[in-house]
Protein backbone atom coordinates (compact mmCIF):
# COMPACT_ATOMS: atom_id res chain seq x y z
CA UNK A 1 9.30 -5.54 13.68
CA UNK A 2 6.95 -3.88 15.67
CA UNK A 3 3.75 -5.59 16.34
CA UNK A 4 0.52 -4.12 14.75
CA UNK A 5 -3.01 -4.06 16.43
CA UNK A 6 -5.32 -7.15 15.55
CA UNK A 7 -7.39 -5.20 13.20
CA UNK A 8 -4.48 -3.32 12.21
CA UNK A 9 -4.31 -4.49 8.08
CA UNK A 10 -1.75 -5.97 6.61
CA UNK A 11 -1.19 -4.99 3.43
CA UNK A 12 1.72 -5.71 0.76
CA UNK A 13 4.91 -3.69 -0.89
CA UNK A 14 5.76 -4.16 -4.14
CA UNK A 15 8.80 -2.93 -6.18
CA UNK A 16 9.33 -3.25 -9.77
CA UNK A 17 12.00 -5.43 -10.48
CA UNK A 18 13.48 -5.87 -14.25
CA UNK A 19 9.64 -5.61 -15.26
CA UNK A 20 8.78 -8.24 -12.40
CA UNK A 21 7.21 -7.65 -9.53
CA UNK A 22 8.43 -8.37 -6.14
CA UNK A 23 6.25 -8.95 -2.68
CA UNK A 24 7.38 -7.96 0.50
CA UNK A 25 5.48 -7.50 3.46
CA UNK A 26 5.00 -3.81 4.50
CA UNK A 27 2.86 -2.73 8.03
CA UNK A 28 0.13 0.11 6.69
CA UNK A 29 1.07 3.19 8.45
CA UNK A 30 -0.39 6.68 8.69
CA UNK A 31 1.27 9.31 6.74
CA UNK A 32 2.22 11.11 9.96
CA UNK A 33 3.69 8.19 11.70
CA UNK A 34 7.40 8.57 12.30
CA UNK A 35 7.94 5.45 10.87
CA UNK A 36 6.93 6.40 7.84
CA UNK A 37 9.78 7.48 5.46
CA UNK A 38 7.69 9.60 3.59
CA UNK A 39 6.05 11.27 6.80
CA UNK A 40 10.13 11.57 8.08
CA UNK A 41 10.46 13.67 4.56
CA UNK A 42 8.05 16.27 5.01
CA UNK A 43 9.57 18.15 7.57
CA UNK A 44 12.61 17.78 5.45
CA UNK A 45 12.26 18.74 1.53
CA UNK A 46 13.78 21.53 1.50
CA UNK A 47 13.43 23.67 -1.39
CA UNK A 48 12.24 21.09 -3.89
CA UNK A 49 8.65 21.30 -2.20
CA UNK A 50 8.06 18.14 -2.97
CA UNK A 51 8.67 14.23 -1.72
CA UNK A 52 9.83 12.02 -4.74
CA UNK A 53 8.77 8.88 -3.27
CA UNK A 54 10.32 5.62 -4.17
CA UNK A 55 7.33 4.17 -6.83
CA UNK A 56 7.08 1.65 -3.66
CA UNK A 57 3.00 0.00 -4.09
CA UNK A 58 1.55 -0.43 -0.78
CA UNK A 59 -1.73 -3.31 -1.62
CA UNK A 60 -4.33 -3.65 1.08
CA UNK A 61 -6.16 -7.05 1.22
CA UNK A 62 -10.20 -6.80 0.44
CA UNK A 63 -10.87 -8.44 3.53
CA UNK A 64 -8.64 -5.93 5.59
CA UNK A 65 -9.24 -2.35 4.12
CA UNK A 66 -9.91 0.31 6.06
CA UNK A 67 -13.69 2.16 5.89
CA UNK A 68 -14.75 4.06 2.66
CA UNK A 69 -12.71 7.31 2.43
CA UNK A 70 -15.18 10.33 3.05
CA UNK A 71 -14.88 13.75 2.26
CA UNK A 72 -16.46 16.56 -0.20
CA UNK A 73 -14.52 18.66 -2.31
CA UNK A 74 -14.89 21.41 -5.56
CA UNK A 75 -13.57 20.49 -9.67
CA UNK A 76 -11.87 23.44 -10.79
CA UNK A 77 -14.55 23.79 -13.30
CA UNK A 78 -17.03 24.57 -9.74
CA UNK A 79 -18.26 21.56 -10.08
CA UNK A 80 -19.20 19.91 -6.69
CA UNK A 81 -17.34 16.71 -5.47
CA UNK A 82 -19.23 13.48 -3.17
CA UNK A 83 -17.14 10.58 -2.37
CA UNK A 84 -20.73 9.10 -1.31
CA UNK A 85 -21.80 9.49 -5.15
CA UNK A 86 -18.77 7.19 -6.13
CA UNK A 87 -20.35 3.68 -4.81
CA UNK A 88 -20.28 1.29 -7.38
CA UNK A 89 -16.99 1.54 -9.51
CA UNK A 90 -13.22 1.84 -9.24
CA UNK A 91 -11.42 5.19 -8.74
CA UNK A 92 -8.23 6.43 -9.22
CA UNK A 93 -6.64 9.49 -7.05
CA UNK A 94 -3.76 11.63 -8.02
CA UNK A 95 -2.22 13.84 -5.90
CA UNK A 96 -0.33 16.48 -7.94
CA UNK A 97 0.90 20.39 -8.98
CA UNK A 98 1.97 21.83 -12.38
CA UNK A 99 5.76 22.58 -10.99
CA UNK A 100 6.32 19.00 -9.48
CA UNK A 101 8.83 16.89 -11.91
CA UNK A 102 7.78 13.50 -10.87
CA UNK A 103 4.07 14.76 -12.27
CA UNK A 104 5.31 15.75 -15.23
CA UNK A 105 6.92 12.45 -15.76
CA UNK A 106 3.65 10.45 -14.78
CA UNK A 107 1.11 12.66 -16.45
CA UNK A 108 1.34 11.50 -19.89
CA UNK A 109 1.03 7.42 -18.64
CA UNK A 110 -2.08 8.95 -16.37
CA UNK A 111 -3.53 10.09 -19.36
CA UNK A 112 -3.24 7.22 -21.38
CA UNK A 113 -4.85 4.77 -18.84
CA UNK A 114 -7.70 7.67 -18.00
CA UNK A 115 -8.01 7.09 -21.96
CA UNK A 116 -8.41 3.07 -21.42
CA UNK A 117 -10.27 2.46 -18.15
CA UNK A 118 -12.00 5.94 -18.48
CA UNK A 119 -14.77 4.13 -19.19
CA UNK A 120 -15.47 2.00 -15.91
CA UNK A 121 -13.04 3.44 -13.20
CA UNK A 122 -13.34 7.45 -11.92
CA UNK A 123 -10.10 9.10 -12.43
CA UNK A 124 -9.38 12.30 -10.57
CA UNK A 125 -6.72 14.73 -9.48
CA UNK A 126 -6.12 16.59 -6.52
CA UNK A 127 -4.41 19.44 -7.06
CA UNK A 128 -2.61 20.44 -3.96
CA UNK A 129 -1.26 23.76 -5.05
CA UNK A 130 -1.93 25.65 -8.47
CA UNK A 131 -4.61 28.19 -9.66
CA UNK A 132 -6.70 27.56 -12.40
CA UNK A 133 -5.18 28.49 -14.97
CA UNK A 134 -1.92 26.68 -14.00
CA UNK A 135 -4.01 23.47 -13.65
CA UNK A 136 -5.54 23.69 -16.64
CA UNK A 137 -2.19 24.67 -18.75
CA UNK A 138 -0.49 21.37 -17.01
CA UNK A 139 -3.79 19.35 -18.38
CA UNK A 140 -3.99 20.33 -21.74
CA UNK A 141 0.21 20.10 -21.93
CA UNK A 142 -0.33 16.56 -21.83
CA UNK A 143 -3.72 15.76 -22.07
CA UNK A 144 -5.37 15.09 -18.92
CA UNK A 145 -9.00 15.20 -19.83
CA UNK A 146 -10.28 13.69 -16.06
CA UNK A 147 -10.96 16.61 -13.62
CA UNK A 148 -8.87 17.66 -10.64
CA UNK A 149 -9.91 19.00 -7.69
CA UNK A 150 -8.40 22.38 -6.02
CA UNK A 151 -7.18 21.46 -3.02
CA UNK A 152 -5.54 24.58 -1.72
CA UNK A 153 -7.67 24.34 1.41
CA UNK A 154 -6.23 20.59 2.61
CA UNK A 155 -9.60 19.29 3.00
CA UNK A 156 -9.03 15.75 0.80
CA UNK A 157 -5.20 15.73 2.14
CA UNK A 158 -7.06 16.10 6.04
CA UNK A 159 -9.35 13.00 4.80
CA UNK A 160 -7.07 11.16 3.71
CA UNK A 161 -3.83 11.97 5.98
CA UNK A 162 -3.74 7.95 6.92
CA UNK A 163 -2.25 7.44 3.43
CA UNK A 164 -0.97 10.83 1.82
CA UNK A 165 1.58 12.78 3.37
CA UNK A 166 1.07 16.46 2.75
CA UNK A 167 4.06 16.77 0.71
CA UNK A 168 4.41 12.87 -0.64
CA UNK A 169 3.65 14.46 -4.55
CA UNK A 170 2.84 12.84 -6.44
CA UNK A 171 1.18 9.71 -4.85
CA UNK A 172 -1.43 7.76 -6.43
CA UNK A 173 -4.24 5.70 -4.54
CA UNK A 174 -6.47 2.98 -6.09
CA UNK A 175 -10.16 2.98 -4.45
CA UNK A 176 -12.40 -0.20 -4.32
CA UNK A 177 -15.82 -0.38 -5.53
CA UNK A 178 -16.37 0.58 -1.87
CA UNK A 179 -14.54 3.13 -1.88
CA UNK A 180 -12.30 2.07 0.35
CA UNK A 181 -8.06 2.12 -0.40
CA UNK A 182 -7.31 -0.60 -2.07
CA UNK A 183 -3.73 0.66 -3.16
CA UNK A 184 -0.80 3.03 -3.15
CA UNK A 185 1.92 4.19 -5.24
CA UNK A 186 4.58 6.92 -3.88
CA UNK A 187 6.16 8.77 -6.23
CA UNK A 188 5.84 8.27 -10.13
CA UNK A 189 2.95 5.87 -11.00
CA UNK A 190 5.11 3.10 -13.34
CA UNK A 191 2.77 2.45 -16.18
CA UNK A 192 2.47 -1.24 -16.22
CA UNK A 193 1.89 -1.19 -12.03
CA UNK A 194 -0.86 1.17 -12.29
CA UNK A 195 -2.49 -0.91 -15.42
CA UNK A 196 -2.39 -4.05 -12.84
CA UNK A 197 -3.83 -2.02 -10.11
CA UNK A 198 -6.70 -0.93 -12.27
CA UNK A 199 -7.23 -4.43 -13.63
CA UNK A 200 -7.36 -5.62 -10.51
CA UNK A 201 -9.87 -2.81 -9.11
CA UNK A 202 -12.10 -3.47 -11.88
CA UNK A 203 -11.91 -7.04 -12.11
CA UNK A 204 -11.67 -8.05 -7.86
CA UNK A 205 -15.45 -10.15 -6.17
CA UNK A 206 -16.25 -8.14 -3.39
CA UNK A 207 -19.24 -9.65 -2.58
């Protein structure tokens, strides 16, 4: 295995198992790497347009995360978006479009822990390729009632390029109180992983 830098972190891989939940280690790469299998399938998807990642969960230790994720973006209702406003609590990210399977399979679990943790964690989507209306038929299909941002311009997928591959859809990331990446999930967000995730968001002493 290759070597990473010293303040290169190291954060774990995690496959559901028979409902269990198995640790491996896993080196954090950037989406473009070529030693990312993701990255590898974005030159290569084809028609499908999408990536259906593995459900593989990439965690990041607190003490070795990466800075707070920066960028500014626009709700599909206009409404302006800050990452610097979100200091303070949890937030989920989904990266998703109407057409993509794997989001169709994942939206109605999404919705149901938006409905439990709405409350103290930020959920959002990032909408990487519909029009309005298209987003907004997809969200009231299966009732998504956190906003998504339109993100036909790549400015959140630029931001956050060391962690989502332009065409890894969907993939899910868990911010800290920091906002800083705390987590990762390729390809459908398994209920019960995502719950744990959350909990442990909400629940982790940063101080």
């Amino acid at each position: 295995m290759t070597s990473l830098p010293p303040n290169q972190p190291q954060p774990t891989r995690r496959h559901v198992l028979t409902g269990a939940l198995a640790t491996l280690s896993l080196p954090l790469l950037a989406a473009c790497s070529s030693n990312d299998a993701l990255a590898d399938q974005a030159g290569n998807a084809g028609n499908k347009n999408y990536i259906a990642g593995d459900g593989s969960v990439m965690e990041i230790a607190a003490d070795q995360r990466g800075e707070p994720v920066k960028f500014t973006s626009t709700l599909f209702d206009g409404t302006s978006v800050d990452t610097a406003d979100w200091q303070g609590a949890p937030v989920l990210l989904n990266f998703w479009y109407a057409a993509c399977a794997p989001c169709r399979v994942e939206a109605p679990d999404l919705a149901a822990l938006h409905e439990e943790f709405g409350d103290d964690i930020a959920f959002f989507g990032v909408n990487v390729r519909d029009n309005p209306p298209t987003a907004q038929a997809f969200e009231r299909n299966f009732g998504i009632e956190y906003p998504s941002m339109e993100e036909q311009s790549g400015n959140v997928l630029l931001a956050m390029g060391d962690y989502v591959s332009p065409q890894a859809v969907p993939t899910t990331l868990v911010l800290d109180r920091h906002t800083r990446v705390a987590a990762r999930i390729l390809g459908i967000a398994e209920h019960s992983t995502l719950r744990s995730l959350l909990t442990t968001a909400l629940t982790e002493d940063l101080s």
